[in-house]
Protein backbone atom coordinates (compact mmCIF):
# COMPACT_ATOMS: atom_id res chain seq x y z
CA UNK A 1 -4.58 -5.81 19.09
CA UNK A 2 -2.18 -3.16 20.52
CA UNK A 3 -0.90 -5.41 22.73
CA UNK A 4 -0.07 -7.92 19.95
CA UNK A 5 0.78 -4.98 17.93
CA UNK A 6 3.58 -3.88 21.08
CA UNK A 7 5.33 -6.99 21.39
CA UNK A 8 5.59 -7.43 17.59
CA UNK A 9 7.46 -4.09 17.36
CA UNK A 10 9.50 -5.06 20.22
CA UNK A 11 10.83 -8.42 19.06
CA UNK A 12 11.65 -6.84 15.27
CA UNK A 13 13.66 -4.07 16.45
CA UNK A 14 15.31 -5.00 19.33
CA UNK A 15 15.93 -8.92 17.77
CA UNK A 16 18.30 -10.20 15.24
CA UNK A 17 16.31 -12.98 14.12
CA UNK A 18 12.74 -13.87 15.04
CA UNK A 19 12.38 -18.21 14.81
CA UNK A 20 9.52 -19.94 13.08
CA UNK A 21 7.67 -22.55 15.14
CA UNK A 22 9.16 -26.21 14.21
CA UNK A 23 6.18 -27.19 12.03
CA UNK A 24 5.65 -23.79 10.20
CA UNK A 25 2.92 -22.01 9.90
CA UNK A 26 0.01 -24.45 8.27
CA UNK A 27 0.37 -26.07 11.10
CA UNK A 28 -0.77 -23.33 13.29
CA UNK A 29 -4.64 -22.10 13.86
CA UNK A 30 -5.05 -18.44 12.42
CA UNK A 31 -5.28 -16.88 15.78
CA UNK A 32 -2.13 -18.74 16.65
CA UNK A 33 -0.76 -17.98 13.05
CA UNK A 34 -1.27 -13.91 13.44
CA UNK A 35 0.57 -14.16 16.96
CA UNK A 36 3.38 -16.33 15.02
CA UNK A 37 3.92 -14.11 11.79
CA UNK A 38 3.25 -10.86 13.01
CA UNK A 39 6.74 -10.18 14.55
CA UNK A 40 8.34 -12.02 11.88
CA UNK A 41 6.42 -9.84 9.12
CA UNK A 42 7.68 -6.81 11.19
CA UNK A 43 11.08 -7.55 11.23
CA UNK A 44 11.00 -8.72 7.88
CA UNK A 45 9.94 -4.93 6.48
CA UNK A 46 11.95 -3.47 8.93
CA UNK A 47 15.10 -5.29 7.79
CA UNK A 48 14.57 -3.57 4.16
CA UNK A 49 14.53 0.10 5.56
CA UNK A 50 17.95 1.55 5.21
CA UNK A 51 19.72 -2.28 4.93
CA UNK A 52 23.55 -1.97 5.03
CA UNK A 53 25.34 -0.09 1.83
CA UNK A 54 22.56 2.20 1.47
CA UNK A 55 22.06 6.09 3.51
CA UNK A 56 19.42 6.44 6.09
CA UNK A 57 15.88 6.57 4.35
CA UNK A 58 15.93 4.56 1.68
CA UNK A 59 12.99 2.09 1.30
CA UNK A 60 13.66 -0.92 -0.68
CA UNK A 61 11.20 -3.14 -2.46
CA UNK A 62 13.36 -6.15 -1.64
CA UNK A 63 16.46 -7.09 -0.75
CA UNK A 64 16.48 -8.88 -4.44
CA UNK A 65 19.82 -7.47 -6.94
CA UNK A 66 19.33 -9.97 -10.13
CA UNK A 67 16.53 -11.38 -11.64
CA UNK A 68 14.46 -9.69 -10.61
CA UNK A 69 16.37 -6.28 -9.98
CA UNK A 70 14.03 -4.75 -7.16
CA UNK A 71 17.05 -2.92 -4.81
CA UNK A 72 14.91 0.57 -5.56
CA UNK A 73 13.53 2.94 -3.86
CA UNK A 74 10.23 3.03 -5.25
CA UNK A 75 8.48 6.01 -3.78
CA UNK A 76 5.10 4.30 -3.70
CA UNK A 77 6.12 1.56 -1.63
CA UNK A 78 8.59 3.48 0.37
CA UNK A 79 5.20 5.55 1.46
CA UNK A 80 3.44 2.86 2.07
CA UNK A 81 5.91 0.83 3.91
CA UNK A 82 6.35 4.36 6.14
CA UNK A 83 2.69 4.62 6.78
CA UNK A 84 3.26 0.77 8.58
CA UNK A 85 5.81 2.55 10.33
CA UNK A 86 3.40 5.56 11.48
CA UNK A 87 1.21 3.10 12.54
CA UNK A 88 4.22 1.13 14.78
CA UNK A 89 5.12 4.40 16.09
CA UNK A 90 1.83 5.81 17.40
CA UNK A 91 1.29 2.68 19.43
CA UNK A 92 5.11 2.41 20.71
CA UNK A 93 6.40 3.18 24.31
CA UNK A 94 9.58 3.90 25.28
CA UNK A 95 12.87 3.08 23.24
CA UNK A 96 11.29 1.44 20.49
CA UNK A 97 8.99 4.83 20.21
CA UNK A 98 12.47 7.00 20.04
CA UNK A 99 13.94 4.21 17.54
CA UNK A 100 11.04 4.25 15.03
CA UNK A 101 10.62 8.08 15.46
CA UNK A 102 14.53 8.06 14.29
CA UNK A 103 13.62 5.61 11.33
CA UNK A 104 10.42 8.28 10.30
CA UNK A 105 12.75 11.14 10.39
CA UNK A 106 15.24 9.49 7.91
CA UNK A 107 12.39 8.41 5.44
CA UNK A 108 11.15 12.49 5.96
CA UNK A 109 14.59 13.33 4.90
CA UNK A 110 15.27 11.39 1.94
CA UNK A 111 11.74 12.27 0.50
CA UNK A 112 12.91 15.64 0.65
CA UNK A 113 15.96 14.96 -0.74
CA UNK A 114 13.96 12.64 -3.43
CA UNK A 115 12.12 15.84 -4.28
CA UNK A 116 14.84 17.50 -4.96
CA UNK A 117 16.76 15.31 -6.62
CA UNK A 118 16.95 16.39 -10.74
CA UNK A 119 15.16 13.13 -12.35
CA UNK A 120 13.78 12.32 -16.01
CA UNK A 121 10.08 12.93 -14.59
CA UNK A 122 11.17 16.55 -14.54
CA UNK A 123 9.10 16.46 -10.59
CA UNK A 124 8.00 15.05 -7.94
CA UNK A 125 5.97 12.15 -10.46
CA UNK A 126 9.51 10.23 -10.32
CA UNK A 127 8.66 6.67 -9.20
CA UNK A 128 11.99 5.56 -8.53
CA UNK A 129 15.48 5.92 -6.96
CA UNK A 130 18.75 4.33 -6.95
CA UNK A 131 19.49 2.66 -3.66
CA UNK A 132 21.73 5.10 -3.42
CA UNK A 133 19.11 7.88 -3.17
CA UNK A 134 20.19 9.18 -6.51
CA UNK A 135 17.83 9.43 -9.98
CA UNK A 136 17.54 6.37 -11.82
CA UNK A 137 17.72 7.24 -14.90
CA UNK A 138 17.03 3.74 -17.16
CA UNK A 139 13.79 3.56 -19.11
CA UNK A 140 10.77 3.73 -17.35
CA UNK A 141 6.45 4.30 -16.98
CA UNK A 142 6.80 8.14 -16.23
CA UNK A 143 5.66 10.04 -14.59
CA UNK A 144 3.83 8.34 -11.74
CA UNK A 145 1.40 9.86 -9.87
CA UNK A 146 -0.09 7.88 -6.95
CA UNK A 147 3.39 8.33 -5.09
CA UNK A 148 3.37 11.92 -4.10
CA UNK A 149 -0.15 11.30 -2.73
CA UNK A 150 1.04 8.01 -1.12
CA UNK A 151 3.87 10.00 0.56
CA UNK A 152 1.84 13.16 1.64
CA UNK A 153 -1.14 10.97 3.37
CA UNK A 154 1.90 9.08 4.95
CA UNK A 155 3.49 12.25 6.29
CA UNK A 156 0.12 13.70 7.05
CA UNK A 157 -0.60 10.96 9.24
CA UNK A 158 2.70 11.71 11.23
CA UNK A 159 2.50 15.38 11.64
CA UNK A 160 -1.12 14.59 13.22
CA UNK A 161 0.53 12.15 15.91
CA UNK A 162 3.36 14.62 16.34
CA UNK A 163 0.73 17.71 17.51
CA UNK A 164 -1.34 15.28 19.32
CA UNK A 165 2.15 14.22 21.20
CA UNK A 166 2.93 18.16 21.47
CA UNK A 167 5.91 18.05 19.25
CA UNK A 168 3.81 20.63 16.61
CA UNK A 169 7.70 22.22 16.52
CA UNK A 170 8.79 19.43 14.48
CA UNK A 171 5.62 19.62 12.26
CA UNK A 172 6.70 22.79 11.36
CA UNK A 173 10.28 22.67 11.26
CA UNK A 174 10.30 19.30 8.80
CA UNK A 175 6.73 18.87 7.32
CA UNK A 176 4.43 21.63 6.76
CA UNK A 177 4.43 25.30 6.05
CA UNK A 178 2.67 27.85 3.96
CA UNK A 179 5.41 28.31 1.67
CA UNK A 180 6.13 26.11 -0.97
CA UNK A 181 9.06 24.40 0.33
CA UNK A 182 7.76 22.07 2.62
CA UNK A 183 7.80 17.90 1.63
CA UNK A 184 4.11 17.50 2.27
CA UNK A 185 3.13 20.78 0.62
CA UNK A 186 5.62 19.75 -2.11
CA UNK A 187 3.50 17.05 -2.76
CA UNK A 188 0.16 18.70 -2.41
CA UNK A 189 0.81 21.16 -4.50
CA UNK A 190 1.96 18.69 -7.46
CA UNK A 191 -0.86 16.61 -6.58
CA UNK A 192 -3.63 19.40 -6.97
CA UNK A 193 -2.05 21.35 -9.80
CA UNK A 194 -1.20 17.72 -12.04
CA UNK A 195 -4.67 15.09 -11.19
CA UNK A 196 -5.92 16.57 -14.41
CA UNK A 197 -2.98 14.63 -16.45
CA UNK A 198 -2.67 11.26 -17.39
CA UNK A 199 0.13 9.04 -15.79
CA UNK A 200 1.28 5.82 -15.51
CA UNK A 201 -1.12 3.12 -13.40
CA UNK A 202 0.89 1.48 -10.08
CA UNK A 203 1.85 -1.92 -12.25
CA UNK A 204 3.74 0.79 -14.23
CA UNK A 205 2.74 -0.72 -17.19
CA UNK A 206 -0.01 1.53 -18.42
CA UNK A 207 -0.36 5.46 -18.71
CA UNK A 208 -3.88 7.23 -18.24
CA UNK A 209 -6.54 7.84 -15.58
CA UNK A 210 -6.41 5.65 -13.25
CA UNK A 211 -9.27 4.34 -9.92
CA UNK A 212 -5.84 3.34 -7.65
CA UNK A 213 -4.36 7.22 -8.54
CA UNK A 214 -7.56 8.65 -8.61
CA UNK A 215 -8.81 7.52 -4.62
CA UNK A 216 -5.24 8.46 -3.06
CA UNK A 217 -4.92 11.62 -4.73
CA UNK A 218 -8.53 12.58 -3.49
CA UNK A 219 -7.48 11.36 0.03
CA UNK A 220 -4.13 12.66 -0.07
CA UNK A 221 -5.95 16.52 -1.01
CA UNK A 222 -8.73 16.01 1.38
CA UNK A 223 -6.11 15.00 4.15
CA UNK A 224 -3.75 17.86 2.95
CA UNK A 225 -6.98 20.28 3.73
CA UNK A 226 -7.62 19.06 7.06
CA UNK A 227 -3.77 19.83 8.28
CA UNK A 228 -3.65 23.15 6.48
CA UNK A 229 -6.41 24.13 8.22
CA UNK A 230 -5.01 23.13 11.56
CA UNK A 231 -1.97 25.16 10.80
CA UNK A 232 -3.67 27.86 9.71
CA UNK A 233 -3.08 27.86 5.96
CA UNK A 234 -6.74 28.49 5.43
CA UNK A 235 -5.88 29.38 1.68
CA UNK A 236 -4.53 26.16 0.87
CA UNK A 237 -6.79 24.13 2.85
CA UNK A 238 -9.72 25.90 0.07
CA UNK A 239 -7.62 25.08 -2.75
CA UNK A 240 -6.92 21.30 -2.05
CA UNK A 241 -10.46 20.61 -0.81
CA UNK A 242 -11.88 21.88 -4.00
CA UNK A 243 -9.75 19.96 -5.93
CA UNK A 244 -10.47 16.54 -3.68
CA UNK A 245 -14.23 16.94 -4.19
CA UNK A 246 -13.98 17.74 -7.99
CA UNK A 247 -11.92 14.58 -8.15
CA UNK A 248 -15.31 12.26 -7.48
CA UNK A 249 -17.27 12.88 -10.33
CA UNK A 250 -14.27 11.93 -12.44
CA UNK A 251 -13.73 8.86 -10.09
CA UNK A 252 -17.24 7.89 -10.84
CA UNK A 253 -16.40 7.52 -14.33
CA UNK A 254 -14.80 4.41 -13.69
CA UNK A 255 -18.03 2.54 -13.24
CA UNK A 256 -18.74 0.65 -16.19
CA UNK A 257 -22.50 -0.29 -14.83
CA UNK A 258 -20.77 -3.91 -13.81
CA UNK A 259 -17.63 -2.70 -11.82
CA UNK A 260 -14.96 -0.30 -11.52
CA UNK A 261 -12.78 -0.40 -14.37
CA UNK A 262 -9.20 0.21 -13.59
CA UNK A 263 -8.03 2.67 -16.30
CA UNK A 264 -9.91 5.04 -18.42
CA UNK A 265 -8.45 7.75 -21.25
CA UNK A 266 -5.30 5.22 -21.93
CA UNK A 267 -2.88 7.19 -23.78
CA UNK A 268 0.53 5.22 -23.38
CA UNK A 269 1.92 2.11 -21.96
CA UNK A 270 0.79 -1.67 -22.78
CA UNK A 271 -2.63 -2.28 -25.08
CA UNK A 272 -3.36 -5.91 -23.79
CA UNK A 273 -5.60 -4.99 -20.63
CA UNK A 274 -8.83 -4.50 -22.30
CA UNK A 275 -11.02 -6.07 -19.67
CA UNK A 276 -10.19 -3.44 -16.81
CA UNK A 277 -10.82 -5.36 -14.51
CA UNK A 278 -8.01 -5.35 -11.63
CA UNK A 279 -6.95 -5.88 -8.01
CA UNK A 280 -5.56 -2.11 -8.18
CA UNK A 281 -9.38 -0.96 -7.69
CA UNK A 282 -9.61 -2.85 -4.20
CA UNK A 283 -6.26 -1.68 -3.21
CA UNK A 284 -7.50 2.05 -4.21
CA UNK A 285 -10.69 1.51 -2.44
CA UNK A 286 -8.55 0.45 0.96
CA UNK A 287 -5.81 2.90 0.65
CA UNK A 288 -8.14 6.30 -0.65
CA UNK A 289 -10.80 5.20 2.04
CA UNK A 290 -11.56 8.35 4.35
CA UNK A 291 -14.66 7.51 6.51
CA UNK A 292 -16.56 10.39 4.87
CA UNK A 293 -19.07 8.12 2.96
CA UNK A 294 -17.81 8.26 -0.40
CA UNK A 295 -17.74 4.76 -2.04
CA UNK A 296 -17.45 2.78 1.58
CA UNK A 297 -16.82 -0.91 1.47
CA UNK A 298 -20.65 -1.73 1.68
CA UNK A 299 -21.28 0.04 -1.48
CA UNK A 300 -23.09 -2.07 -4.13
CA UNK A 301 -20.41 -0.88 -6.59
CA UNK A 302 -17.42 -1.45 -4.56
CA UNK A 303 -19.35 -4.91 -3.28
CA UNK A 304 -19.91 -5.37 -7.09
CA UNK A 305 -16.47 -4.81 -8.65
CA UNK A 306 -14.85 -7.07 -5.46
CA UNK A 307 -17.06 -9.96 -6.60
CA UNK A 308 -16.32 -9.77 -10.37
CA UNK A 309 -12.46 -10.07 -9.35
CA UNK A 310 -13.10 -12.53 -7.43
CA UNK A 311 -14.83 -14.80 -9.72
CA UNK A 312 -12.40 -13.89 -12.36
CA UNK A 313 -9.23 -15.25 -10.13
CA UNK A 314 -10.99 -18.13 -8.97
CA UNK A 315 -11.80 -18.91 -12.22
CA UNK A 316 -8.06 -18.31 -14.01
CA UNK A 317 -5.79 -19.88 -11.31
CA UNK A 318 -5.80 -23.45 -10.77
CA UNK A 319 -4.39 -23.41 -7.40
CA UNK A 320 -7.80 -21.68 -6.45
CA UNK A 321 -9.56 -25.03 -7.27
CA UNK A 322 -7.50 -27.25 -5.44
CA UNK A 323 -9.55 -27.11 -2.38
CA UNK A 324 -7.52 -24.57 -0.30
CA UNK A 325 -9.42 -21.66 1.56
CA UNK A 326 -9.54 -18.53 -0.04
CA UNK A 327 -8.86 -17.53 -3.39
CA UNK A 328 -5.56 -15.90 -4.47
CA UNK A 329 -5.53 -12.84 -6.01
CA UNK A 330 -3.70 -11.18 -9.33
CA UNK A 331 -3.11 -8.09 -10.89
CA UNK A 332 -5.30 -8.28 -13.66
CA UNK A 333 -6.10 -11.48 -16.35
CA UNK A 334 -4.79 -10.40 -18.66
CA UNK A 335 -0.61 -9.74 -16.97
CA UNK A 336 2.19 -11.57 -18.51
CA UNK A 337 4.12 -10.81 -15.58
CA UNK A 338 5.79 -13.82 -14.02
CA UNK A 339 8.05 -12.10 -11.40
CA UNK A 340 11.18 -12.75 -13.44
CA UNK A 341 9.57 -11.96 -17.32
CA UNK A 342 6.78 -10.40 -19.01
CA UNK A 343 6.35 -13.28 -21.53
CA UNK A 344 3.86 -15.62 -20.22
CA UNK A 345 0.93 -15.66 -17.89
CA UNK A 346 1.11 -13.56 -14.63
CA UNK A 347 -0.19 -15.01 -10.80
CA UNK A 348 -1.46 -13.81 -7.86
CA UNK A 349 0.06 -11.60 -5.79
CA UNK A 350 0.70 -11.65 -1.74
CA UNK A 351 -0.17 -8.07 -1.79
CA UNK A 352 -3.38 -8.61 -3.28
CA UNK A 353 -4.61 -11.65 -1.37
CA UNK A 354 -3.89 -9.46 1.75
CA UNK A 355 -5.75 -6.87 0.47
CA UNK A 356 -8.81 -8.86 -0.05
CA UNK A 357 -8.80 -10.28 3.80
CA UNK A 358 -8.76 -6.20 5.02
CA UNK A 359 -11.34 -5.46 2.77
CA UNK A 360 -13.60 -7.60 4.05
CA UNK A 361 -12.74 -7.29 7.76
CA UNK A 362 -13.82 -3.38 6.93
CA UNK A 363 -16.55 -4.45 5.48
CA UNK A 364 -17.55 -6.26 8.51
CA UNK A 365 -16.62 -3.51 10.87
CA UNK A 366 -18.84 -1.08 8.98
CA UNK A 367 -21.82 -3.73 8.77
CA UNK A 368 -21.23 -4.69 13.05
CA UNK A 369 -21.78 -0.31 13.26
CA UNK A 370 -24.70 -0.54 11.40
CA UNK A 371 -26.58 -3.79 11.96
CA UNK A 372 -24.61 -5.29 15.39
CA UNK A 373 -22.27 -7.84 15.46
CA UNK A 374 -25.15 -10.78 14.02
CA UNK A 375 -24.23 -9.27 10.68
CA UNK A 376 -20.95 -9.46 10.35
CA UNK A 377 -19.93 -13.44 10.33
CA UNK A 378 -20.26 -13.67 6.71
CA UNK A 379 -17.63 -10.59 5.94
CA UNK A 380 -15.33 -11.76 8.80
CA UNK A 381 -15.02 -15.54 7.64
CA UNK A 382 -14.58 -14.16 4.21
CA UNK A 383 -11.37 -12.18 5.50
CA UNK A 384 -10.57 -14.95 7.05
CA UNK A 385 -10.13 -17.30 4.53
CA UNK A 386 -7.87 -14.59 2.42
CA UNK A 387 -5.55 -14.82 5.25
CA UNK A 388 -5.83 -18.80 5.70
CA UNK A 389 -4.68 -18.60 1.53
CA UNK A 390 -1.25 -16.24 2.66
CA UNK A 391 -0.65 -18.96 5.74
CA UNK A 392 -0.98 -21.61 3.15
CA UNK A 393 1.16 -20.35 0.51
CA UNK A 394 4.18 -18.58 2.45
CA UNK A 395 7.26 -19.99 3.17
CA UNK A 396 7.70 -21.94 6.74
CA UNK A 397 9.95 -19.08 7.77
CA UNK A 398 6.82 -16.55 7.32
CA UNK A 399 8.61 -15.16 4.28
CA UNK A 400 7.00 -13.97 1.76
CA UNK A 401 7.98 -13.06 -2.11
CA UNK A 402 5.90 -11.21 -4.41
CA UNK A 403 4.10 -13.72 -6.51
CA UNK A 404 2.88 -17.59 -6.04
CA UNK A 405 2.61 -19.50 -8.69
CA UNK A 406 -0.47 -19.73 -10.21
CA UNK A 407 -0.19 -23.89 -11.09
CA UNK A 408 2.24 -24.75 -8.08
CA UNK A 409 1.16 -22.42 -5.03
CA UNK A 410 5.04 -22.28 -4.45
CA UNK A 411 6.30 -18.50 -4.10
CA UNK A 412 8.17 -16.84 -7.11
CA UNK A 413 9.63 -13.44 -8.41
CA UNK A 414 10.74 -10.75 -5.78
CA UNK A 415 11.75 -12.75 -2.91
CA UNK A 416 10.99 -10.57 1.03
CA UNK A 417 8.78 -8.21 -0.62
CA UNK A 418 8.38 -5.30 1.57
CA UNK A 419 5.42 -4.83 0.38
CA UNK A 420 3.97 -8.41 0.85
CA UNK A 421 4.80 -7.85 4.57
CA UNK A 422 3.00 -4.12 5.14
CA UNK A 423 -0.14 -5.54 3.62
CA UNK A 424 0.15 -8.30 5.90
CA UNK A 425 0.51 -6.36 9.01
CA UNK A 426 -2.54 -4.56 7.67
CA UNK A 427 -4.85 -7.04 6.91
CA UNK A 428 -3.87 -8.62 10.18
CA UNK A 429 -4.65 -5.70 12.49
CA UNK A 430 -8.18 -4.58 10.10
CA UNK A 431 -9.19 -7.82 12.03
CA UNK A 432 -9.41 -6.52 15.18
């Protein structure tokens, strides 16, 4: 995998244009598939990190102006997107180390500049920014809590490479002290002082508690905790631990004695999504996971609440029943989302399919640690065919939007989704 990993970095930032293979990519087995798209899925994310007409930093959801308007820096997907990035850098050599270093130090600065920034959220809750790094200030689901978490386990991550590599100087100098004005203290502090409130969910749609906002503030404190203490901030480290652990009992909560409902305590926002039943819990599940043994992927709740969204895609979407592998993945069964209007019936997502295929190569992994490898086939096929669905339905290029249709199979809404292509590179690598 890091060798893969290596020359994918290399060909998206040192190449212009990475080319398809003359037949696409159905064409290709998925071995042969991962080595194909995996550059292109790099470069692809890459290209929508500062693009031209925009200052160093910015993060945008795709490169897409009109219909639909996604040329925003959405802080949760800018953190995301970075925490691709971390990963890039901490297996890079060489020039492409010092270049993605470069693009990690930009995105450090315009978070801090984000924080500061005077915004309708009143905070650091703020889920969006002009492309021009300045507050949007339109209508919107505020505030939004899962992106300061987002962004401090993202920076978190990076200060740990940086004392590992020795540069603990630059840890200090741009992303951690005891005082208050620090970006990933920022964060922690709003986190562990605000997980109490309600906010909006990460479809933006609805506001209350929330499983997605819920596992990455826990991880984000718990995280936070483990660097304080390594940089002597023993106080802090208390403070946000406490608050991590109290956090479970609450995430709990969400169990419904069938699955793990997506929002409870709904106070604001749409009141259509009664079943609560949503991709968002997988993608919490993934993204909060912290090896510590609370809710791991072989849990019979999280094993559970995966099947019950499953059966509820495959049962909505007709492509799913057209004999393809895998099943694509939505939002929720109830969205009206189409990628270009909220007035009809919403389809899966890229993000979500990918999402499935590294949930159940972790859930392999886990059962090969426990059991040996004779275990595992099941969960790895599974993954497997999530990723044969994301060959199938993206474009011969290896681009891929946000949505596919969920009668054609042909790609819709937010076209290069940066997001689409970080889950991707994700799912991809939880394979190895």
């Amino acid at each position: 995998m890091c060798n893969l990993l290596r020359s994918s970095v290399m060909l998206a930032v040192f190449s212009s244009t990475v080319h398809a293979g003359p037949q696409g990519p159905t064409s290709l087995a998925l071995d042969q598939w991962i080595q194909w798209s995996q550059p292109i899925a790099t470069q692809k994310m890459l290209a929508n990190i500062s693009p031209p007409g925009t200052p160093a930093g910015i993060v945008v959801a795709s490169p897409s102006k009109s219909n639909p308007d996604y040329f925003y820096h959405w802080i949760r997907d800018a953190a995301l997107t970075s925490d691709v990035v971390v990963s890039l850098y901490a297996r890079a050599e060489g020039e492409i180390k010092n270049v993605l270093r470069r693009r990690l130090f930009d995105y450090v600065d315009m978070s801090i500049r984000n924080q500061k920034t005077p915004n309708k959220s009143g905070g650091v809750g703020e889920p969006k920014f002009l492309a021009s790094g300045d507050a949007f200030n339109g209508d919107w689901g505020r505030p939004q809590d899962d992106g300061p978490a987002l962004r401090a386990m993202t920076l978190i991550r990076l200060a740990r490479i940086l004392i590992l590599e020795g540069q603990s100087h630059l840890v200090s100098q741009k992303l951690y002290t005891s005082g208050w004005d620090s970006v990933i203290k920022t964060d922690l502090e709003y986190v562990s002082h605000n997980w109490r409130n309600t906010s909006f969910d990460l479809w933006e749609e609805v506001r209350g508690h929330h499983f997605y906002t819920r596992m990455v503030q826990r991880k984000a404190l718990l995280d936070g905790a483990d660097l304080a203490n390594q940089l002597g901030d023993a106080g802090a480290a208390f403070w946000y631990r406490e608050q991590g652990h109290l956090m479970e009992d609450e995430i709990m909560r969400h169990w419904n004695g069938n699955y793990f409902v997506s929002t409870l305590d709904r106070d604001g926002g749409i009141d259509y999504k009664t079943s609560g039943i949503d991709a968002s819990v997988v993608l919490g599940l993934l993204q909060g996971h912290r090896d510590d043994g609370f809710l791991p992927p072989s849990h019979d709740h999280v094993i559970a609440t995966v099947r019950v969204i499953e059966d509820t895609f495959k049962r909505i979407y007709p492509i799913n029943n057209m004999g393809h592998r895998g099943i694509a993945i939505g939002r929720y069964p109830e969205d009206r989302y189409t990628g270009f209007s909220s007035n009809s019936a919403g389809n899966p997502w890229f993000i979500n399919t990918n999402a499935f295929a590294e949930y159940y190569y972790l859930l392999a992994k886990e059962f090969r640690q426990k059991s040996g490898p004779q275990s595992t086939s099941w969960a790895q096929k599974r993954g497997d065919d999530y990723l044969a669905c994301t060959q199938f339905h993206m474009g011969d290029d290896g681009s891929m939007a946000e949505q596919m249709n969920r009668n054609t199979g042909f790609m819709q809404g937010a076209p290069d989704l940066t997001w689409s292509y970080a889950s991707l590179l994700t799912a991809q690598w939880a394979r190895y």
